[in-house]
C-alpha atoms as a PDB file:
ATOM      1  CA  UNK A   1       0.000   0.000   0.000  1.00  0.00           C
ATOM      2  CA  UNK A   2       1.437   3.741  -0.532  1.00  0.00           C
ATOM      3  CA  UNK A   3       1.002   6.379   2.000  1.00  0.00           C
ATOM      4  CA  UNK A   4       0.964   9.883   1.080  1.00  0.00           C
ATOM      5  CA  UNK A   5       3.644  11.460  -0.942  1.00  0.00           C
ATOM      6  CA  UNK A   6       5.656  14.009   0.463  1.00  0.00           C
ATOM      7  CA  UNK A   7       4.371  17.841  -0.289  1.00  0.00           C
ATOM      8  CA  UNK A   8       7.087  20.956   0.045  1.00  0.00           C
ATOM      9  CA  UNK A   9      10.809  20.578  -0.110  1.00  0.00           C
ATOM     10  CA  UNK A  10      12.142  16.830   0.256  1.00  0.00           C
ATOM     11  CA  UNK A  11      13.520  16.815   4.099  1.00  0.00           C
ATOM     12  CA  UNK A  12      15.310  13.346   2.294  1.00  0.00           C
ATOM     13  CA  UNK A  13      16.080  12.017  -0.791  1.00  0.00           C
ATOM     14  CA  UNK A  14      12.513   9.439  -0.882  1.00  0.00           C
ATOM     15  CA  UNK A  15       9.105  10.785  -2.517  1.00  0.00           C
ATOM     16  CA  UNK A  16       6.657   8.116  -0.502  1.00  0.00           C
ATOM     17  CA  UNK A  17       6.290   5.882   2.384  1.00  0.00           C
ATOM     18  CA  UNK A  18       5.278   2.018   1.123  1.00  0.00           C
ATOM     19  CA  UNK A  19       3.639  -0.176   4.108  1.00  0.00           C
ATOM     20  CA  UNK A  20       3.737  -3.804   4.064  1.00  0.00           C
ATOM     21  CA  UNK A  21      -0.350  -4.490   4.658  1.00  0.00           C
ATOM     22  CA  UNK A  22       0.792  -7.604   6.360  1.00  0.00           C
ATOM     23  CA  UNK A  23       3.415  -7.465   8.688  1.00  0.00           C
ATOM     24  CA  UNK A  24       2.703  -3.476   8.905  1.00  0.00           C
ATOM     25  CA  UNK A  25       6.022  -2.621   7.731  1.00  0.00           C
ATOM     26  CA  UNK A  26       7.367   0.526   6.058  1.00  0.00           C
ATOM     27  CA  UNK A  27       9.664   1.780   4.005  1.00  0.00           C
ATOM     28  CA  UNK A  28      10.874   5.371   2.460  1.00  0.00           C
ATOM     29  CA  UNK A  29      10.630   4.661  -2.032  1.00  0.00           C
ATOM     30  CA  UNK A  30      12.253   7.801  -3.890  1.00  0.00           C
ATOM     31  CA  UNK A  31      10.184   7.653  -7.289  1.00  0.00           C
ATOM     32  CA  UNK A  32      11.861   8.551 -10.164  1.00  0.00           C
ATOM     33  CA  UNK A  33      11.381   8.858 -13.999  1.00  0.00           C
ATOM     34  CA  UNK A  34      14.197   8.916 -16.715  1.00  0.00           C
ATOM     35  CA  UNK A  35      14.942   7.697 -19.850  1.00  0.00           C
ATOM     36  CA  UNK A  36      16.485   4.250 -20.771  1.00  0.00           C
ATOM     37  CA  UNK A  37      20.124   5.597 -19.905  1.00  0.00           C
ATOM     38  CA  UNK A  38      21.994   7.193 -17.013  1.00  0.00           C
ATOM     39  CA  UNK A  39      20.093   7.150 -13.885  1.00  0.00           C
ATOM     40  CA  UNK A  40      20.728   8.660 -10.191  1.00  0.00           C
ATOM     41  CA  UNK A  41      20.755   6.698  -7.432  1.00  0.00           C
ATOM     42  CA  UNK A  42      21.524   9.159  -5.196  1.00  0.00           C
ATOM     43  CA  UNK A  43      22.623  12.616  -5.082  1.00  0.00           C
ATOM     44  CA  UNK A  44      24.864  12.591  -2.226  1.00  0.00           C
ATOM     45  CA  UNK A  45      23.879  15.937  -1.315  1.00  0.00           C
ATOM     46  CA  UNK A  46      26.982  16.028   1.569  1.00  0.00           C
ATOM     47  CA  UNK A  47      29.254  15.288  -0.876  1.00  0.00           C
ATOM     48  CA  UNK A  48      30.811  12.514   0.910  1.00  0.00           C
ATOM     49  CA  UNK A  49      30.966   9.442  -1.443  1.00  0.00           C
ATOM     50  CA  UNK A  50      33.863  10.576  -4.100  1.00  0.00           C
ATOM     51  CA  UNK A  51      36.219  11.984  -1.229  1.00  0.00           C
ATOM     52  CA  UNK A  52      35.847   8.647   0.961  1.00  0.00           C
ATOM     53  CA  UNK A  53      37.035   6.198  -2.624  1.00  0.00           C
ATOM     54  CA  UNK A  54      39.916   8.688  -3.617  1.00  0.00           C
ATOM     55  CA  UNK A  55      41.202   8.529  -0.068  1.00  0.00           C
ATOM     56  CA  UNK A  56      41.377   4.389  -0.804  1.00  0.00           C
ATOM     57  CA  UNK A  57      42.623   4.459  -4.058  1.00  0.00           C
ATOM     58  CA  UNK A  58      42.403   5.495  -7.940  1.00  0.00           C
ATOM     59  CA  UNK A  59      42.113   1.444  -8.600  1.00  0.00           C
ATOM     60  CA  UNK A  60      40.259  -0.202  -5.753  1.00  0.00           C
ATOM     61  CA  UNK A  61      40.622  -4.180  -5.846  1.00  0.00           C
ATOM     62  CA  UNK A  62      41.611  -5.425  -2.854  1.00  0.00           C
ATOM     63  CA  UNK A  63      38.716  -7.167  -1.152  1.00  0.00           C
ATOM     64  CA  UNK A  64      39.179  -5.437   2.190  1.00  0.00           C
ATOM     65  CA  UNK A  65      39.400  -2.441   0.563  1.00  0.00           C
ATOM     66  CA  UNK A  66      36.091  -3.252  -1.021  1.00  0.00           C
ATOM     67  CA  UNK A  67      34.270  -4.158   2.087  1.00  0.00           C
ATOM     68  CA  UNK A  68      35.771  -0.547   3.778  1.00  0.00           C
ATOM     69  CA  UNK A  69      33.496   1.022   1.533  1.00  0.00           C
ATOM     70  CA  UNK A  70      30.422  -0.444   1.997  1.00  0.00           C
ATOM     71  CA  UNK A  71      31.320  -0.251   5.835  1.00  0.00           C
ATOM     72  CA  UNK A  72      31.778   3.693   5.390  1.00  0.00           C
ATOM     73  CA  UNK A  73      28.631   6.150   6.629  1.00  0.00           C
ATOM     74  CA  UNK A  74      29.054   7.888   3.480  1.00  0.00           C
ATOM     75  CA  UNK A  75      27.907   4.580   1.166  1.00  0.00           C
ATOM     76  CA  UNK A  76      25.359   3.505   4.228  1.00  0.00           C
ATOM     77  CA  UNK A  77      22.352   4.494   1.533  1.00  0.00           C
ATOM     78  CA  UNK A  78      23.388   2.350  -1.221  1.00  0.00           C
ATOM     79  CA  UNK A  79      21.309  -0.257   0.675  1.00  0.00           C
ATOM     80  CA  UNK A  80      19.008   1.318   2.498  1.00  0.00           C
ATOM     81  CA  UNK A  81      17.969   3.624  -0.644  1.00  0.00           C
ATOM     82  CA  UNK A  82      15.037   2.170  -2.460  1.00  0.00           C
ATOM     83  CA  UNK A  83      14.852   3.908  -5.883  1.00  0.00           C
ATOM     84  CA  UNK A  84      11.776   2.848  -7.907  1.00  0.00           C
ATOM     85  CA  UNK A  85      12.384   4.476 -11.423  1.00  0.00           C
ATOM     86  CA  UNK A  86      10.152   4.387 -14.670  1.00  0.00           C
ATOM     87  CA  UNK A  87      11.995   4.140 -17.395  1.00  0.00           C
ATOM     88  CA  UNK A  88      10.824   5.115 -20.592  1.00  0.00           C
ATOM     89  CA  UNK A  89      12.095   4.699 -24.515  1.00  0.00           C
ATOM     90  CA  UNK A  90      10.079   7.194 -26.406  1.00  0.00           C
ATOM     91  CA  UNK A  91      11.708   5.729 -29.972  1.00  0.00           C
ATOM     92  CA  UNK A  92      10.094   2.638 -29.403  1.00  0.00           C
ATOM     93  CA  UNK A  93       7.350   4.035 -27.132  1.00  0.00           C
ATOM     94  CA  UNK A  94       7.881   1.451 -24.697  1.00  0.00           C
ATOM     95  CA  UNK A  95       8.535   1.686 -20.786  1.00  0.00           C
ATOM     96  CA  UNK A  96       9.640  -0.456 -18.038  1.00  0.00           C
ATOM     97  CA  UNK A  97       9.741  -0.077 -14.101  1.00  0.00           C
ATOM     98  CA  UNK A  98      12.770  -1.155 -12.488  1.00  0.00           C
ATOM     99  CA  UNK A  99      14.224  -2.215  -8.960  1.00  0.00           C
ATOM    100  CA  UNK A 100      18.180  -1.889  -8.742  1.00  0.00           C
ATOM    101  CA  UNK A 101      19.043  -4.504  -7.342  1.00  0.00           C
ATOM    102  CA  UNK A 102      21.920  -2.928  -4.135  1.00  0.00           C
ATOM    103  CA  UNK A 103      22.304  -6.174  -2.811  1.00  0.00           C
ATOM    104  CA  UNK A 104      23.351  -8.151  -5.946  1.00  0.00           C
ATOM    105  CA  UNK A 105      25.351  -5.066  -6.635  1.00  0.00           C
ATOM    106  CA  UNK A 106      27.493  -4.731  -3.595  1.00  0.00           C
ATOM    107  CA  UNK A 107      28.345  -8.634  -3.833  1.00  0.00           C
ATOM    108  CA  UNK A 108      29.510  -8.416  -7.326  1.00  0.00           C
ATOM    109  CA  UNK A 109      31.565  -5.576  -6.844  1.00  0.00           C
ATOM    110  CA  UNK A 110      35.608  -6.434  -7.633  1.00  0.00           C
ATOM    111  CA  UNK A 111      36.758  -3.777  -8.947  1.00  0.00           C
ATOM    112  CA  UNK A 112      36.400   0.158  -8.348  1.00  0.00           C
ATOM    113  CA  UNK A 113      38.273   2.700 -11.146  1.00  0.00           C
ATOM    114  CA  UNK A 114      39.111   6.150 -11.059  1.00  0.00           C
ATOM    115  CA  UNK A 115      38.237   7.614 -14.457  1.00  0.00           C
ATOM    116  CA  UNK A 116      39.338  11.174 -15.794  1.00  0.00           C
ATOM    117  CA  UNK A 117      36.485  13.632 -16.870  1.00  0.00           C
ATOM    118  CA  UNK A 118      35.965  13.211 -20.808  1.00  0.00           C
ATOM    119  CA  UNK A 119      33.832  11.710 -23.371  1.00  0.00           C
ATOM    120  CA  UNK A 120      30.981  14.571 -22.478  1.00  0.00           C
ATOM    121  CA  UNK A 121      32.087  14.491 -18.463  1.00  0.00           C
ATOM    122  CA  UNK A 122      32.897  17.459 -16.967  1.00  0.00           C
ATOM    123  CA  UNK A 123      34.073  15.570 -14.313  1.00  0.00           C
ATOM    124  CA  UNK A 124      36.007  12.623 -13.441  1.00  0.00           C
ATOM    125  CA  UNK A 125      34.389   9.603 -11.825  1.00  0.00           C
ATOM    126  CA  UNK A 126      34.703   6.245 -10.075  1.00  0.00           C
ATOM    127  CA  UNK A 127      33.461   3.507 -11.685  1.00  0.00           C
ATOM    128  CA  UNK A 128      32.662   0.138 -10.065  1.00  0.00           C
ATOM    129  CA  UNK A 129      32.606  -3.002 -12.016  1.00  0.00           C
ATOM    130  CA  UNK A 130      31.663  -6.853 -11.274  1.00  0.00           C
ATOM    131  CA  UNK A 131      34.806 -10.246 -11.891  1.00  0.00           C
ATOM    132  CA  UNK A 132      33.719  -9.906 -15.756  1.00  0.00           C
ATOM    133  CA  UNK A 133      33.719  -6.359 -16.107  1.00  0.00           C
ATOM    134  CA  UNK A 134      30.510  -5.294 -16.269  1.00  0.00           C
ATOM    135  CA  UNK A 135      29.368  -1.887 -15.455  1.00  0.00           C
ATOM    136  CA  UNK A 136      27.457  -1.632 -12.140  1.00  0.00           C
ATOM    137  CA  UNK A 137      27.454   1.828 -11.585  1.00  0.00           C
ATOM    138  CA  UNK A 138      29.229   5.279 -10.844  1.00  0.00           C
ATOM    139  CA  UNK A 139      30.186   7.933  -8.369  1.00  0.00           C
ATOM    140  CA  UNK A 140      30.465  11.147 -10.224  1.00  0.00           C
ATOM    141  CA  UNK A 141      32.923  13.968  -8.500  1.00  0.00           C
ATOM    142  CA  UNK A 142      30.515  17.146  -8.529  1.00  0.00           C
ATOM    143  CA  UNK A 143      31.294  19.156  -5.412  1.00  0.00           C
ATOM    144  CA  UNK A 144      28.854  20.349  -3.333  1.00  0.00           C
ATOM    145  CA  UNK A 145      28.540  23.151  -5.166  1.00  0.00           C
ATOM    146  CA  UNK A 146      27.574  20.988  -8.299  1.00  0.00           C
ATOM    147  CA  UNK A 147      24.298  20.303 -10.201  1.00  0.00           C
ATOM    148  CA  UNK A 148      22.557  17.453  -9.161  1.00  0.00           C
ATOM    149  CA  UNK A 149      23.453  15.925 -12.219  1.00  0.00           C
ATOM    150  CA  UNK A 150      27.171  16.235 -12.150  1.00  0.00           C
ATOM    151  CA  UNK A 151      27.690  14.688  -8.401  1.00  0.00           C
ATOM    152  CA  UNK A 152      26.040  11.440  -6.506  1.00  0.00           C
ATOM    153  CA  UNK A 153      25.978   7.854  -7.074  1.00  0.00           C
ATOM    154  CA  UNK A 154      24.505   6.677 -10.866  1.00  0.00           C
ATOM    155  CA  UNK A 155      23.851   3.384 -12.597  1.00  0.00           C
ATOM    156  CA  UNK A 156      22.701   3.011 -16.404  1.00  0.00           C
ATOM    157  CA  UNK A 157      19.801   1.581 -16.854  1.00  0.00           C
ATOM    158  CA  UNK A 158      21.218   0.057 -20.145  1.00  0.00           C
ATOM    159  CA  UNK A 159      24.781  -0.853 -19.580  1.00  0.00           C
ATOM    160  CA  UNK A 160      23.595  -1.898 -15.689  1.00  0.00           C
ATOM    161  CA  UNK A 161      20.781  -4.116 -16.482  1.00  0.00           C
ATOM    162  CA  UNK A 162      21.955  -7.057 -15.065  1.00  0.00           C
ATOM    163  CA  UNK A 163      21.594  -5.472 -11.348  1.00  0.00           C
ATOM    164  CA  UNK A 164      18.024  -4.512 -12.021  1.00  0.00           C
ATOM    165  CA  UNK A 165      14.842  -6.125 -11.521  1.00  0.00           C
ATOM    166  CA  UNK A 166      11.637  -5.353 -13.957  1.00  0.00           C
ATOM    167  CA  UNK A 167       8.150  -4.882 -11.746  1.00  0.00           C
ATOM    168  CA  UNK A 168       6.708  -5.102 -15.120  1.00  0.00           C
ATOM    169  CA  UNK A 169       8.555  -8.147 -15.935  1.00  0.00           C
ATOM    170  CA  UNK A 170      10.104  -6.466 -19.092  1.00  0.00           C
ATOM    171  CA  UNK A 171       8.941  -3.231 -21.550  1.00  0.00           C
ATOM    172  CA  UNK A 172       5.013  -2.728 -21.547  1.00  0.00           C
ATOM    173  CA  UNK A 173       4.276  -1.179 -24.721  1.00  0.00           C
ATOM    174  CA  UNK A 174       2.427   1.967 -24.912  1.00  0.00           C
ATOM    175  CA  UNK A 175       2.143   3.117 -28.480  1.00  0.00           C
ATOM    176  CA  UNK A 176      -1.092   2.366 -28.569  1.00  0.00           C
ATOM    177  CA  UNK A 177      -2.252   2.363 -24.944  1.00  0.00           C
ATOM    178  CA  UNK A 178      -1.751   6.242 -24.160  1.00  0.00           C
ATOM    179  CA  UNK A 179      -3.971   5.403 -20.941  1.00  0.00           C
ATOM    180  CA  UNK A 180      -1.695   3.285 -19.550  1.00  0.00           C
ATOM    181  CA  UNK A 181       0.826   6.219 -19.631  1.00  0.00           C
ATOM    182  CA  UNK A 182      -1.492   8.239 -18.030  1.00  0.00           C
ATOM    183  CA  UNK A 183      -2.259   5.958 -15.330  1.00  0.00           C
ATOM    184  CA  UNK A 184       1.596   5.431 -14.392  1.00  0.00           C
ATOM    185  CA  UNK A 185       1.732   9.249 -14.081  1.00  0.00           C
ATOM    186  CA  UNK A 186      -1.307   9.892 -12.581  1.00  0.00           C
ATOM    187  CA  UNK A 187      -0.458   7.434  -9.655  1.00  0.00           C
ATOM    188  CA  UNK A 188       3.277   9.014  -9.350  1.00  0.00           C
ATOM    189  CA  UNK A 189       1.741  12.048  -7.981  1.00  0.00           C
ATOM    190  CA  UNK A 190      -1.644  10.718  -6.800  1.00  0.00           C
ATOM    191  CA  UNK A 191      -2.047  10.250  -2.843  1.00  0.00           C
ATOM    192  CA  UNK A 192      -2.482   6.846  -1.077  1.00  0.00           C
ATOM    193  CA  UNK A 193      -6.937   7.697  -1.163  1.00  0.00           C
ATOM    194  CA  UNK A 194      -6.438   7.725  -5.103  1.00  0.00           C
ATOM    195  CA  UNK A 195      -4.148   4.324  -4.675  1.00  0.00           C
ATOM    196  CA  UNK A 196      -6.529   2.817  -2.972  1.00  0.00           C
ATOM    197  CA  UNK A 197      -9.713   3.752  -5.302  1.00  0.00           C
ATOM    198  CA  UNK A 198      -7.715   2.565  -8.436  1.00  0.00           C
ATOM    199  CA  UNK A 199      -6.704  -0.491  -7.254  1.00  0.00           C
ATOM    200  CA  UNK A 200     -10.144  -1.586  -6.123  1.00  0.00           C
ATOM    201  CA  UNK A 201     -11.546  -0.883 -10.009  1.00  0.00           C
ATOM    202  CA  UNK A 202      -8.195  -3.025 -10.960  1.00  0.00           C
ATOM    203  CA  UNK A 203      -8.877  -5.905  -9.309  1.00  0.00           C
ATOM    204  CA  UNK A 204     -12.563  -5.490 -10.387  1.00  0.00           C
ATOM    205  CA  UNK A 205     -11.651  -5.391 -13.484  1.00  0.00           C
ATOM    206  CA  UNK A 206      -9.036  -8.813 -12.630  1.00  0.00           C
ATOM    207  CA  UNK A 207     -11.620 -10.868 -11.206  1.00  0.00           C
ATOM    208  CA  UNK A 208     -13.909 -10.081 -14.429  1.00  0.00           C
ATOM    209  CA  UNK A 209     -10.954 -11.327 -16.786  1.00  0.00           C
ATOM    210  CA  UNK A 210     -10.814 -14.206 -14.566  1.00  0.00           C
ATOM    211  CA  UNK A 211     -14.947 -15.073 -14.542  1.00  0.00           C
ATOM    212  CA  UNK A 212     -14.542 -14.581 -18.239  1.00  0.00           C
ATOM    213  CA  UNK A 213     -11.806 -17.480 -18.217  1.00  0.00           C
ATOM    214  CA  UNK A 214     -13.546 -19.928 -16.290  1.00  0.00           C
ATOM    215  CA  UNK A 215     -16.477 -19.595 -18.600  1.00  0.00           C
ATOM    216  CA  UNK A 216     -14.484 -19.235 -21.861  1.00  0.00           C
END
Protein backbone atom coordinates (compact mmCIF):
# COMPACT_ATOMS: atom_id res chain seq x y z
CA UNK A 1 0.00 0.00 0.00
CA UNK A 2 1.44 3.74 -0.53
CA UNK A 3 1.00 6.38 2.00
CA UNK A 4 0.96 9.88 1.08
CA UNK A 5 3.64 11.46 -0.94
CA UNK A 6 5.66 14.01 0.46
CA UNK A 7 4.37 17.84 -0.29
CA UNK A 8 7.09 20.96 0.05
CA UNK A 9 10.81 20.58 -0.11
CA UNK A 10 12.14 16.83 0.26
CA UNK A 11 13.52 16.82 4.10
CA UNK A 12 15.31 13.35 2.29
CA UNK A 13 16.08 12.02 -0.79
CA UNK A 14 12.51 9.44 -0.88
CA UNK A 15 9.11 10.79 -2.52
CA UNK A 16 6.66 8.12 -0.50
CA UNK A 17 6.29 5.88 2.38
CA UNK A 18 5.28 2.02 1.12
CA UNK A 19 3.64 -0.18 4.11
CA UNK A 20 3.74 -3.80 4.06
CA UNK A 21 -0.35 -4.49 4.66
CA UNK A 22 0.79 -7.60 6.36
CA UNK A 23 3.42 -7.46 8.69
CA UNK A 24 2.70 -3.48 8.90
CA UNK A 25 6.02 -2.62 7.73
CA UNK A 26 7.37 0.53 6.06
CA UNK A 27 9.66 1.78 4.01
CA UNK A 28 10.87 5.37 2.46
CA UNK A 29 10.63 4.66 -2.03
CA UNK A 30 12.25 7.80 -3.89
CA UNK A 31 10.18 7.65 -7.29
CA UNK A 32 11.86 8.55 -10.16
CA UNK A 33 11.38 8.86 -14.00
CA UNK A 34 14.20 8.92 -16.71
CA UNK A 35 14.94 7.70 -19.85
CA UNK A 36 16.48 4.25 -20.77
CA UNK A 37 20.12 5.60 -19.90
CA UNK A 38 21.99 7.19 -17.01
CA UNK A 39 20.09 7.15 -13.88
CA UNK A 40 20.73 8.66 -10.19
CA UNK A 41 20.75 6.70 -7.43
CA UNK A 42 21.52 9.16 -5.20
CA UNK A 43 22.62 12.62 -5.08
CA UNK A 44 24.86 12.59 -2.23
CA UNK A 45 23.88 15.94 -1.31
CA UNK A 46 26.98 16.03 1.57
CA UNK A 47 29.25 15.29 -0.88
CA UNK A 48 30.81 12.51 0.91
CA UNK A 49 30.97 9.44 -1.44
CA UNK A 50 33.86 10.58 -4.10
CA UNK A 51 36.22 11.98 -1.23
CA UNK A 52 35.85 8.65 0.96
CA UNK A 53 37.04 6.20 -2.62
CA UNK A 54 39.92 8.69 -3.62
CA UNK A 55 41.20 8.53 -0.07
CA UNK A 56 41.38 4.39 -0.80
CA UNK A 57 42.62 4.46 -4.06
CA UNK A 58 42.40 5.49 -7.94
CA UNK A 59 42.11 1.44 -8.60
CA UNK A 60 40.26 -0.20 -5.75
CA UNK A 61 40.62 -4.18 -5.85
CA UNK A 62 41.61 -5.43 -2.85
CA UNK A 63 38.72 -7.17 -1.15
CA UNK A 64 39.18 -5.44 2.19
CA UNK A 65 39.40 -2.44 0.56
CA UNK A 66 36.09 -3.25 -1.02
CA UNK A 67 34.27 -4.16 2.09
CA UNK A 68 35.77 -0.55 3.78
CA UNK A 69 33.50 1.02 1.53
CA UNK A 70 30.42 -0.44 2.00
CA UNK A 71 31.32 -0.25 5.83
CA UNK A 72 31.78 3.69 5.39
CA UNK A 73 28.63 6.15 6.63
CA UNK A 74 29.05 7.89 3.48
CA UNK A 75 27.91 4.58 1.17
CA UNK A 76 25.36 3.51 4.23
CA UNK A 77 22.35 4.49 1.53
CA UNK A 78 23.39 2.35 -1.22
CA UNK A 79 21.31 -0.26 0.67
CA UNK A 80 19.01 1.32 2.50
CA UNK A 81 17.97 3.62 -0.64
CA UNK A 82 15.04 2.17 -2.46
CA UNK A 83 14.85 3.91 -5.88
CA UNK A 84 11.78 2.85 -7.91
CA UNK A 85 12.38 4.48 -11.42
CA UNK A 86 10.15 4.39 -14.67
CA UNK A 87 11.99 4.14 -17.39
CA UNK A 88 10.82 5.12 -20.59
CA UNK A 89 12.09 4.70 -24.51
CA UNK A 90 10.08 7.19 -26.41
CA UNK A 91 11.71 5.73 -29.97
CA UNK A 92 10.09 2.64 -29.40
CA UNK A 93 7.35 4.03 -27.13
CA UNK A 94 7.88 1.45 -24.70
CA UNK A 95 8.53 1.69 -20.79
CA UNK A 96 9.64 -0.46 -18.04
CA UNK A 97 9.74 -0.08 -14.10
CA UNK A 98 12.77 -1.16 -12.49
CA UNK A 99 14.22 -2.22 -8.96
CA UNK A 100 18.18 -1.89 -8.74
CA UNK A 101 19.04 -4.50 -7.34
CA UNK A 102 21.92 -2.93 -4.14
CA UNK A 103 22.30 -6.17 -2.81
CA UNK A 104 23.35 -8.15 -5.95
CA UNK A 105 25.35 -5.07 -6.64
CA UNK A 106 27.49 -4.73 -3.60
CA UNK A 107 28.35 -8.63 -3.83
CA UNK A 108 29.51 -8.42 -7.33
CA UNK A 109 31.56 -5.58 -6.84
CA UNK A 110 35.61 -6.43 -7.63
CA UNK A 111 36.76 -3.78 -8.95
CA UNK A 112 36.40 0.16 -8.35
CA UNK A 113 38.27 2.70 -11.15
CA UNK A 114 39.11 6.15 -11.06
CA UNK A 115 38.24 7.61 -14.46
CA UNK A 116 39.34 11.17 -15.79
CA UNK A 117 36.49 13.63 -16.87
CA UNK A 118 35.97 13.21 -20.81
CA UNK A 119 33.83 11.71 -23.37
CA UNK A 120 30.98 14.57 -22.48
CA UNK A 121 32.09 14.49 -18.46
CA UNK A 122 32.90 17.46 -16.97
CA UNK A 123 34.07 15.57 -14.31
CA UNK A 124 36.01 12.62 -13.44
CA UNK A 125 34.39 9.60 -11.83
CA UNK A 126 34.70 6.25 -10.08
CA UNK A 127 33.46 3.51 -11.68
CA UNK A 128 32.66 0.14 -10.06
CA UNK A 129 32.61 -3.00 -12.02
CA UNK A 130 31.66 -6.85 -11.27
CA UNK A 131 34.81 -10.25 -11.89
CA UNK A 132 33.72 -9.91 -15.76
CA UNK A 133 33.72 -6.36 -16.11
CA UNK A 134 30.51 -5.29 -16.27
CA UNK A 135 29.37 -1.89 -15.45
CA UNK A 136 27.46 -1.63 -12.14
CA UNK A 137 27.45 1.83 -11.59
CA UNK A 138 29.23 5.28 -10.84
CA UNK A 139 30.19 7.93 -8.37
CA UNK A 140 30.47 11.15 -10.22
CA UNK A 141 32.92 13.97 -8.50
CA UNK A 142 30.51 17.15 -8.53
CA UNK A 143 31.29 19.16 -5.41
CA UNK A 144 28.85 20.35 -3.33
CA UNK A 145 28.54 23.15 -5.17
CA UNK A 146 27.57 20.99 -8.30
CA UNK A 147 24.30 20.30 -10.20
CA UNK A 148 22.56 17.45 -9.16
CA UNK A 149 23.45 15.92 -12.22
CA UNK A 150 27.17 16.24 -12.15
CA UNK A 151 27.69 14.69 -8.40
CA UNK A 152 26.04 11.44 -6.51
CA UNK A 153 25.98 7.85 -7.07
CA UNK A 154 24.50 6.68 -10.87
CA UNK A 155 23.85 3.38 -12.60
CA UNK A 156 22.70 3.01 -16.40
CA UNK A 157 19.80 1.58 -16.85
CA UNK A 158 21.22 0.06 -20.15
CA UNK A 159 24.78 -0.85 -19.58
CA UNK A 160 23.60 -1.90 -15.69
CA UNK A 161 20.78 -4.12 -16.48
CA UNK A 162 21.95 -7.06 -15.06
CA UNK A 163 21.59 -5.47 -11.35
CA UNK A 164 18.02 -4.51 -12.02
CA UNK A 165 14.84 -6.13 -11.52
CA UNK A 166 11.64 -5.35 -13.96
CA UNK A 167 8.15 -4.88 -11.75
CA UNK A 168 6.71 -5.10 -15.12
CA UNK A 169 8.55 -8.15 -15.93
CA UNK A 170 10.10 -6.47 -19.09
CA UNK A 171 8.94 -3.23 -21.55
CA UNK A 172 5.01 -2.73 -21.55
CA UNK A 173 4.28 -1.18 -24.72
CA UNK A 174 2.43 1.97 -24.91
CA UNK A 175 2.14 3.12 -28.48
CA UNK A 176 -1.09 2.37 -28.57
CA UNK A 177 -2.25 2.36 -24.94
CA UNK A 178 -1.75 6.24 -24.16
CA UNK A 179 -3.97 5.40 -20.94
CA UNK A 180 -1.69 3.28 -19.55
CA UNK A 181 0.83 6.22 -19.63
CA UNK A 182 -1.49 8.24 -18.03
CA UNK A 183 -2.26 5.96 -15.33
CA UNK A 184 1.60 5.43 -14.39
CA UNK A 185 1.73 9.25 -14.08
CA UNK A 186 -1.31 9.89 -12.58
CA UNK A 187 -0.46 7.43 -9.65
CA UNK A 188 3.28 9.01 -9.35
CA UNK A 189 1.74 12.05 -7.98
CA UNK A 190 -1.64 10.72 -6.80
CA UNK A 191 -2.05 10.25 -2.84
CA UNK A 192 -2.48 6.85 -1.08
CA UNK A 193 -6.94 7.70 -1.16
CA UNK A 194 -6.44 7.73 -5.10
CA UNK A 195 -4.15 4.32 -4.67
CA UNK A 196 -6.53 2.82 -2.97
CA UNK A 197 -9.71 3.75 -5.30
CA UNK A 198 -7.72 2.57 -8.44
CA UNK A 199 -6.70 -0.49 -7.25
CA UNK A 200 -10.14 -1.59 -6.12
CA UNK A 201 -11.55 -0.88 -10.01
CA UNK A 202 -8.20 -3.03 -10.96
CA UNK A 203 -8.88 -5.91 -9.31
CA UNK A 204 -12.56 -5.49 -10.39
CA UNK A 205 -11.65 -5.39 -13.48
CA UNK A 206 -9.04 -8.81 -12.63
CA UNK A 207 -11.62 -10.87 -11.21
CA UNK A 208 -13.91 -10.08 -14.43
CA UNK A 209 -10.95 -11.33 -16.79
CA UNK A 210 -10.81 -14.21 -14.57
CA UNK A 211 -14.95 -15.07 -14.54
CA UNK A 212 -14.54 -14.58 -18.24
CA UNK A 213 -11.81 -17.48 -18.22
CA UNK A 214 -13.55 -19.93 -16.29
CA UNK A 215 -16.48 -19.59 -18.60
CA UNK A 216 -14.48 -19.23 -21.86
Amino acid sequence: MLEKTLTGPKKHEEDITITNEITKATFPVSLKAYGNGPLQLSTDKNFQMFPKLKAIGTVIENKMDIARIWADPAFSEFSTMNVLPLIYDEKKQRCNILVFNSEAAKASVARVAYEEAGRGRMYPVFRFYDAEGNYICEVRYGSGTANALQRGLWTHTKNGLKYFDSVTAGWIDYSHNYVLVKLFSHALLSTSKGHEAALVKLKEDIEEQKRHSKLG
